[in-house]
Each structure stands twice: as C-alpha cells, then as structure tokens.
PDB file of N, CA and C in Angstrom:
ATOM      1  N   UNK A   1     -34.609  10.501 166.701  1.00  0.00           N
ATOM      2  CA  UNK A   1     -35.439   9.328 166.906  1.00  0.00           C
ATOM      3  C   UNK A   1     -34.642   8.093 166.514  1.00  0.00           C
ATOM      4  N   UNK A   2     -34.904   7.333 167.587  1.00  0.00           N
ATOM      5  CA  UNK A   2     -34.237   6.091 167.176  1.00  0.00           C
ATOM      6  C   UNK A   2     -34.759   4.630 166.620  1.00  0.00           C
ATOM      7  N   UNK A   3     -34.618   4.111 165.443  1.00  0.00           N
ATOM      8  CA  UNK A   3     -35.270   3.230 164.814  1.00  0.00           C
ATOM      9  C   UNK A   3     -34.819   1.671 164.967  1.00  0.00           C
ATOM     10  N   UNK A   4     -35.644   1.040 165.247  1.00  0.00           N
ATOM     11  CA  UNK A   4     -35.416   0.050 166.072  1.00  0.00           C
ATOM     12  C   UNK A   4     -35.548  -1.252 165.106  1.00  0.00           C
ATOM     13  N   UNK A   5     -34.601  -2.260 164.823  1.00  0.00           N
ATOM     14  CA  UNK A   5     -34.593  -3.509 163.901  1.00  0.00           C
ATOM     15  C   UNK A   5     -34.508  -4.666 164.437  1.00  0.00           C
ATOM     16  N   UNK A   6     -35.639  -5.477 164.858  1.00  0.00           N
ATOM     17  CA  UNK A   6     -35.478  -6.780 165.321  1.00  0.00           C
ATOM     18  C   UNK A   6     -34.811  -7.893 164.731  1.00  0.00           C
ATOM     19  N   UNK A   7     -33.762  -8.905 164.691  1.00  0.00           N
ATOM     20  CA  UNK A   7     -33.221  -9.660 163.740  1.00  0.00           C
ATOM     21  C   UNK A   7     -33.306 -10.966 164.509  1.00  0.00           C
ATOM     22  N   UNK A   8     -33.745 -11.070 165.908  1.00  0.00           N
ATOM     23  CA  UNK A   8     -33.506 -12.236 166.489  1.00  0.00           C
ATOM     24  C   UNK A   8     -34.027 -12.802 165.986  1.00  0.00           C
ATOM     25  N   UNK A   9     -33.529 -14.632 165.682  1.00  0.00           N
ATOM     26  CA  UNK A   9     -34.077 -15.303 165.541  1.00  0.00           C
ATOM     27  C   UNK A   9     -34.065 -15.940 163.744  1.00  0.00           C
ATOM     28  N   UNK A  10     -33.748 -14.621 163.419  1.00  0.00           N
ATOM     29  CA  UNK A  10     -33.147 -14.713 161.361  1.00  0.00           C
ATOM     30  C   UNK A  10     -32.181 -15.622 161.422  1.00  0.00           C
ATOM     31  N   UNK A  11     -31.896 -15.756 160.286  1.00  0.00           N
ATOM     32  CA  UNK A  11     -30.565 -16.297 159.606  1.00  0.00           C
ATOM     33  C   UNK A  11     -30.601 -16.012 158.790  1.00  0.00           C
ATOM     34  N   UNK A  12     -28.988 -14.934 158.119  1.00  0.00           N
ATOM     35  CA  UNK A  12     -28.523 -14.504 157.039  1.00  0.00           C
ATOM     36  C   UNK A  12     -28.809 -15.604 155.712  1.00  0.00           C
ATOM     37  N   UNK A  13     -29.368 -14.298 154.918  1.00  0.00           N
ATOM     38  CA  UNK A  13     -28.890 -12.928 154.889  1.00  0.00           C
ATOM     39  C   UNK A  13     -29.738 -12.099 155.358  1.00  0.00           C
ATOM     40  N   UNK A  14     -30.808 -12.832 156.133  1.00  0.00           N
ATOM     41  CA  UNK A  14     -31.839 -11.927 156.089  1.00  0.00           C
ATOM     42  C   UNK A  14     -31.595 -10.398 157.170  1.00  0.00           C
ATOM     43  N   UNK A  15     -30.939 -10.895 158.583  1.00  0.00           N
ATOM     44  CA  UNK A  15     -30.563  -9.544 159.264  1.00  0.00           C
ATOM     45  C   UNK A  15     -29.548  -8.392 158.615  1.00  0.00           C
ATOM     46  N   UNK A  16     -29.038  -9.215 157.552  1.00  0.00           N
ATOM     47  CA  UNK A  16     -27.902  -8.182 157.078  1.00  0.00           C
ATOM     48  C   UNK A  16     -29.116  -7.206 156.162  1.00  0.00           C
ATOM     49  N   UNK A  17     -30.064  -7.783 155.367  1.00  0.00           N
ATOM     50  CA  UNK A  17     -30.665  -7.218 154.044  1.00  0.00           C
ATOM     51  C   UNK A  17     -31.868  -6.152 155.369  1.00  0.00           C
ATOM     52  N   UNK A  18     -32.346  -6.642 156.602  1.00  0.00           N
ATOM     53  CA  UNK A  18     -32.859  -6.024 157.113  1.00  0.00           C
ATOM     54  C   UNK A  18     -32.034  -4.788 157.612  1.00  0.00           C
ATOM     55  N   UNK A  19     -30.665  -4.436 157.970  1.00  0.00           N
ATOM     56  CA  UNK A  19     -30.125  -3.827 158.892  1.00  0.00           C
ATOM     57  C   UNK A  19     -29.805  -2.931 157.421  1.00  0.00           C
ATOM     58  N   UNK A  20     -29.761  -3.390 156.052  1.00  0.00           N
ATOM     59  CA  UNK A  20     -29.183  -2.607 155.161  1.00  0.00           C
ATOM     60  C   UNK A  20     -30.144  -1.846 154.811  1.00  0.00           C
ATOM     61  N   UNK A  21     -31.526  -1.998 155.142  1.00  0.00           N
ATOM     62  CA  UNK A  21     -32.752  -1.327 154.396  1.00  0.00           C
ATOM     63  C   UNK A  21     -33.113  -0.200 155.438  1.00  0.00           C
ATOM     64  N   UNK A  22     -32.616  -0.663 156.683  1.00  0.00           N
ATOM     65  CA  UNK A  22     -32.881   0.057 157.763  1.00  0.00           C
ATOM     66  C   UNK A  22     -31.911   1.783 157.510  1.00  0.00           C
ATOM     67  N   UNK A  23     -30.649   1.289 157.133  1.00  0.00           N
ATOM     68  CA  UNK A  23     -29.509   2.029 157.080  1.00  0.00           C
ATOM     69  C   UNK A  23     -29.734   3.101 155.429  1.00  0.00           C
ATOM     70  N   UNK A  24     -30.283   1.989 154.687  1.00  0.00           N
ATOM     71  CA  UNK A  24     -30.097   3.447 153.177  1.00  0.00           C
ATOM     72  C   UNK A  24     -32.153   3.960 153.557  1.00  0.00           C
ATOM     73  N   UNK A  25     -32.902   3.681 154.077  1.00  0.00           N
ATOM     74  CA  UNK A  25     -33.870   4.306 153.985  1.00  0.00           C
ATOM     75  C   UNK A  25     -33.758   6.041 155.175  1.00  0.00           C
ATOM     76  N   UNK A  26     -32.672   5.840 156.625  1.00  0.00           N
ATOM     77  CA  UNK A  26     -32.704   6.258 157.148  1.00  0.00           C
ATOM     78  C   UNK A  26     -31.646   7.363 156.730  1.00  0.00           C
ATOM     79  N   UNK A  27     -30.549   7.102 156.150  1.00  0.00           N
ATOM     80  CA  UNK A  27     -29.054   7.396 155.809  1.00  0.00           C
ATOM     81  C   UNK A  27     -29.001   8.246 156.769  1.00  0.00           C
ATOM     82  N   UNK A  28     -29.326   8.942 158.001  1.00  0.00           N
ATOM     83  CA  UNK A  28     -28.251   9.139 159.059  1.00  0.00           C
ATOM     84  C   UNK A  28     -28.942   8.905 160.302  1.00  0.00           C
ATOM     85  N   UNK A  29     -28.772   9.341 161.329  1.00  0.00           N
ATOM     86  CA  UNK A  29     -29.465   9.087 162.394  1.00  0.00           C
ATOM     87  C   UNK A  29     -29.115   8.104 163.237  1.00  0.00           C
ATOM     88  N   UNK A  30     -29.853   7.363 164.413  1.00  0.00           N
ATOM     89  CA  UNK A  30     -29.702   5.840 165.203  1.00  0.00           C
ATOM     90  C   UNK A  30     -29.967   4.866 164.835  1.00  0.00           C
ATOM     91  N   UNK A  31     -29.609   3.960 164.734  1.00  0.00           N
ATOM     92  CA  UNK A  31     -30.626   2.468 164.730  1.00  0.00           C
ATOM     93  C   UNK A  31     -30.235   1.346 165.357  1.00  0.00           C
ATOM     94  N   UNK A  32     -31.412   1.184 166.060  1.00  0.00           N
ATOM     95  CA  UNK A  32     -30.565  -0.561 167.122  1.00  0.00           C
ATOM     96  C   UNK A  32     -31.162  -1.464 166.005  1.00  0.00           C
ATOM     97  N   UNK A  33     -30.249  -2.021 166.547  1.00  0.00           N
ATOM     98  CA  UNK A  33     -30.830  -3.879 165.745  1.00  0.00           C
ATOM     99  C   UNK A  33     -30.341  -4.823 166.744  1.00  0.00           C
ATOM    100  N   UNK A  34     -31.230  -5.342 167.239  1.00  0.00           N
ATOM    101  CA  UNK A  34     -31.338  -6.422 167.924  1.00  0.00           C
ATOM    102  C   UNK A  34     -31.060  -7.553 167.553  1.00  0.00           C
ATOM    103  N   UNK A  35     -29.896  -8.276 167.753  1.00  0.00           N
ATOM    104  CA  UNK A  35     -29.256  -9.902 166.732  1.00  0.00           C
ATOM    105  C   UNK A  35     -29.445 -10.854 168.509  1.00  0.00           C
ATOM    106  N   UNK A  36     -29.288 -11.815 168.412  1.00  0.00           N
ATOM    107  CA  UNK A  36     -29.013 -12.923 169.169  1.00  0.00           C
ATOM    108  C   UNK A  36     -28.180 -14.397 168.689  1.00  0.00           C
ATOM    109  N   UNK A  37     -27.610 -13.799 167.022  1.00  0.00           N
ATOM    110  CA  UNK A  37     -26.428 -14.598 166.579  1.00  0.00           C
ATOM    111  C   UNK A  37     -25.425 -14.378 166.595  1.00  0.00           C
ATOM    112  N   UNK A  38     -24.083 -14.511 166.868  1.00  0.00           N
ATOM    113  CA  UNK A  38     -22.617 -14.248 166.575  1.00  0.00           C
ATOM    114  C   UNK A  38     -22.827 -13.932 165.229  1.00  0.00           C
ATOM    115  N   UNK A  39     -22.981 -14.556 164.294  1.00  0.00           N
ATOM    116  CA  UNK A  39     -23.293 -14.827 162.640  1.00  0.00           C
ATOM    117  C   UNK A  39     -23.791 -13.394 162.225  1.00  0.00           C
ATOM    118  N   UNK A  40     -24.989 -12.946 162.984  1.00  0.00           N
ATOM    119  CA  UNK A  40     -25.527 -12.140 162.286  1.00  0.00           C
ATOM    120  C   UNK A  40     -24.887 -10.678 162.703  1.00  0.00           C
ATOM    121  N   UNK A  41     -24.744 -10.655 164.196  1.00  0.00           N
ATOM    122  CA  UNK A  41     -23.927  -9.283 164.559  1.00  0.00           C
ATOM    123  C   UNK A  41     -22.545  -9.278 164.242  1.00  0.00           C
ATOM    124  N   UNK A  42     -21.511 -10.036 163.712  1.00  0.00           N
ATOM    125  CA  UNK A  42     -20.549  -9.553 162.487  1.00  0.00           C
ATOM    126  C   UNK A  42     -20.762  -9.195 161.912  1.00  0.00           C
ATOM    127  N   UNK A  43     -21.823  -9.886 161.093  1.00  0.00           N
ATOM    128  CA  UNK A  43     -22.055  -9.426 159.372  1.00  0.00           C
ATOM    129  C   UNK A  43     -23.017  -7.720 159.360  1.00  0.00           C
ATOM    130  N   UNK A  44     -23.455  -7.643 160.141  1.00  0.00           N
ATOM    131  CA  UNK A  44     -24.262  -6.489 160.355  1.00  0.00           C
ATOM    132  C   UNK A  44     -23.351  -5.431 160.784  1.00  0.00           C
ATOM    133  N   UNK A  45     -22.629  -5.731 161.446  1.00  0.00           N
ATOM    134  CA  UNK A  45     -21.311  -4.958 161.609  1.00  0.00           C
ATOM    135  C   UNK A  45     -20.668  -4.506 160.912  1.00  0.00           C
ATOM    136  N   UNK A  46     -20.056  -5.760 160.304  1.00  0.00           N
ATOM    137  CA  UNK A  46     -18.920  -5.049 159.279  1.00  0.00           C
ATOM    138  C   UNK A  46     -19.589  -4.686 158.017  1.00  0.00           C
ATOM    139  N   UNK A  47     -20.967  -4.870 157.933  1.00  0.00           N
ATOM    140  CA  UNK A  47     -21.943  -3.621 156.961  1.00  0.00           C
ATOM    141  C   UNK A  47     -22.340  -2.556 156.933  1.00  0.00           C
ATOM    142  N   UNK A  48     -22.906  -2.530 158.471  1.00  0.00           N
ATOM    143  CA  UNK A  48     -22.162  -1.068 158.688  1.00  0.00           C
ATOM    144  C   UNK A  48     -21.466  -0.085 158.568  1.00  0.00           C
ATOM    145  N   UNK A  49     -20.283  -0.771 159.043  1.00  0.00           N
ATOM    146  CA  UNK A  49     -18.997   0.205 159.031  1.00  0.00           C
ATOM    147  C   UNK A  49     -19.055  -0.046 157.749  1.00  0.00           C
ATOM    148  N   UNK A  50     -18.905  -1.094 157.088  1.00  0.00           N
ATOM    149  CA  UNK A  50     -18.334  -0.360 155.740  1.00  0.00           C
ATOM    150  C   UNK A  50     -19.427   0.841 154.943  1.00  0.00           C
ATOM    151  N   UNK A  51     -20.349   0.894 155.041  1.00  0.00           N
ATOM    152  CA  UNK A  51     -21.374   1.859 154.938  1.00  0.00           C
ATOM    153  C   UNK A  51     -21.301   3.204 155.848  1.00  0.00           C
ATOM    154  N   UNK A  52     -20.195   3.053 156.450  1.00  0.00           N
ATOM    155  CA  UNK A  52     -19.544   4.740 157.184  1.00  0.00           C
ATOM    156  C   UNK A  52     -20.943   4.798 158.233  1.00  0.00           C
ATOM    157  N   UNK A  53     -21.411   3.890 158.786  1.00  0.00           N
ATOM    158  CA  UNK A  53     -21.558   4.339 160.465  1.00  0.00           C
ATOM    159  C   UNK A  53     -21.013   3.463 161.433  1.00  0.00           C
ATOM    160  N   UNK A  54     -21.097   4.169 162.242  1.00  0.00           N
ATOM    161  CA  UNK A  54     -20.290   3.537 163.691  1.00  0.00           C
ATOM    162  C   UNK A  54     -20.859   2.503 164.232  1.00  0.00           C
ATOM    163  N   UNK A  55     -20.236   1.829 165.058  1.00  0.00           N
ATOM    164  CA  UNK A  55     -21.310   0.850 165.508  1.00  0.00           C
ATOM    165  C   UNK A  55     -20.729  -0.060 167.382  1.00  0.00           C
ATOM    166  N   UNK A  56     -21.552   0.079 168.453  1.00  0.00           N
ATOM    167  CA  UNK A  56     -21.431   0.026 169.590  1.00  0.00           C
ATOM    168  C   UNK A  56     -22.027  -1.014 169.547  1.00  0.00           C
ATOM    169  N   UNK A  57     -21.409  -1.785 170.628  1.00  0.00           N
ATOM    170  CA  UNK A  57     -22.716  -2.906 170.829  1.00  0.00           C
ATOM    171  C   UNK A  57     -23.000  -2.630 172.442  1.00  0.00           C
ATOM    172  N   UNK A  58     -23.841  -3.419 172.610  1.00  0.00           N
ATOM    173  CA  UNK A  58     -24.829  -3.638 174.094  1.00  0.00           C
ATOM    174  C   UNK A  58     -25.137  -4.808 174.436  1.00  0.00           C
ATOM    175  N   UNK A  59     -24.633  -5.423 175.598  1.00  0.00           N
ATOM    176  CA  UNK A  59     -25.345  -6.472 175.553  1.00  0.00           C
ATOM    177  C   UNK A  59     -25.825  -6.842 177.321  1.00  0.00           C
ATOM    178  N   UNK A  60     -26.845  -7.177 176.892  1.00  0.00           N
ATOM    179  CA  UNK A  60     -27.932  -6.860 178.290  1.00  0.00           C
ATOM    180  C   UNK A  60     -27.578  -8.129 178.974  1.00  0.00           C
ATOM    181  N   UNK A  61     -27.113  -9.146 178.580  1.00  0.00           N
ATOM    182  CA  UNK A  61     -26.619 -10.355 179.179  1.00  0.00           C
ATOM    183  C   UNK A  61     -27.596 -11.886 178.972  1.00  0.00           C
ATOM    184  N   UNK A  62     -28.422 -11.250 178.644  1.00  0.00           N
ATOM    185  CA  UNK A  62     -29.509 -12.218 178.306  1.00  0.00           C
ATOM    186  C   UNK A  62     -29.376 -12.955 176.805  1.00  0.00           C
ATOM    187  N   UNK A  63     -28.297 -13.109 176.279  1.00  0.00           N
ATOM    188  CA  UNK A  63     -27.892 -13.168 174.699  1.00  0.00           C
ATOM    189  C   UNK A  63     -28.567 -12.622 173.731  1.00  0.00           C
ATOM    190  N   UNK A  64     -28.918 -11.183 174.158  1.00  0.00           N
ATOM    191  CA  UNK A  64     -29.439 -10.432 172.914  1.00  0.00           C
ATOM    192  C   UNK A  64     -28.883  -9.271 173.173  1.00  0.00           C
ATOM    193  N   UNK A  65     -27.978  -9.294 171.456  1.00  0.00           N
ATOM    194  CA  UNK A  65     -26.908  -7.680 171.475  1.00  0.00           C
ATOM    195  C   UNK A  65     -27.327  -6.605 171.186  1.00  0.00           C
ATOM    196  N   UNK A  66     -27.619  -5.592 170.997  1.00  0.00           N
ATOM    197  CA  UNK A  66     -28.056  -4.481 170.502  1.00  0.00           C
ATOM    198  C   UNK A  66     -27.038  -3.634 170.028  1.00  0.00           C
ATOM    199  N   UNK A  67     -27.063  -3.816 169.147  1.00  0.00           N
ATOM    200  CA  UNK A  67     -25.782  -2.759 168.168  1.00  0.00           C
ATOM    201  C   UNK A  67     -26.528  -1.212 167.956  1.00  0.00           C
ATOM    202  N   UNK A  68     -25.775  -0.607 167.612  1.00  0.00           N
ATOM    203  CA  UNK A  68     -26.046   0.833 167.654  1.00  0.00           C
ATOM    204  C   UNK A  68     -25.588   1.337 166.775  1.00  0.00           C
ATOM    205  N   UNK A  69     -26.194   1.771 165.562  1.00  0.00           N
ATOM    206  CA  UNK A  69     -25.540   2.233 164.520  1.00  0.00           C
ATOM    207  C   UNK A  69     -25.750   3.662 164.649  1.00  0.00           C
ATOM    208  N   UNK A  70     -24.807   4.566 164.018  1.00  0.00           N
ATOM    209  CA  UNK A  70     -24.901   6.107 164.175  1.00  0.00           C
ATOM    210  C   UNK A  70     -24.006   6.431 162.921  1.00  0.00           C
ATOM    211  N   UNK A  71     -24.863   7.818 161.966  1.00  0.00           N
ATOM    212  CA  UNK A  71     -24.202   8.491 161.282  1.00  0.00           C
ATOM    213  C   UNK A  71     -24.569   9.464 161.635  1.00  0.00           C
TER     214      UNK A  71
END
C-alpha cells in the first residue's frame, strides 16, 4: 500500500517534518509526496536518502513532482 503525503503549497520545514513522519511511522514500504517547490523536493530528498530510501521523482508536467520513496 502506498501512502500518500501532500506538501504542496508548505514551506519548510514543514514538508520535510511531514515527509519525515511519513517515513519513521511507515519505516518501509511506498510513499509519494507531492511538493510543487524546488525548495521542498531537495530537502525531502536528500532526507530521504539519507534515511536509506530511494527516491524517483515524477513529474506530471503540471508543476507538481511526486517523489517516490521506497524501502
């Protein structure tokens, strides 16, 4: 099952503290998170990974990315 994190529209720290609560409540599995900042899909990124999951992005073209986290 894949768990789904809306961030559009935040400004850090708040998508990072959302994408981090998302990540230690789930500790393995999918999770999109939906950003529509440059700002926030780095930082969510490289929190990620450093938290040992992977991370894809998507982007539908409409300026909203969908990252894909996987452990």
């Amino acid at each position: 099952m894949t768990k789904s994190v809306d961030v559009r529209g935040l400004s850090c720290p708040q998508p990072i503290l959302l994408a981090k609560r998302a990540m230690d409540e789930a500790k393995s599995g999918t999770i999109e998170v939906l950003a529509d900042s440059s700002t926030a899909i780095e930082n969510v990124e490289r929190t990620a990974r450093k938290a040992g999951w992977t991370v894809s992005k998507n982007d539908n073209g409409d300026g909203v990315i969908a990252l894909v986290l996987k452990k």
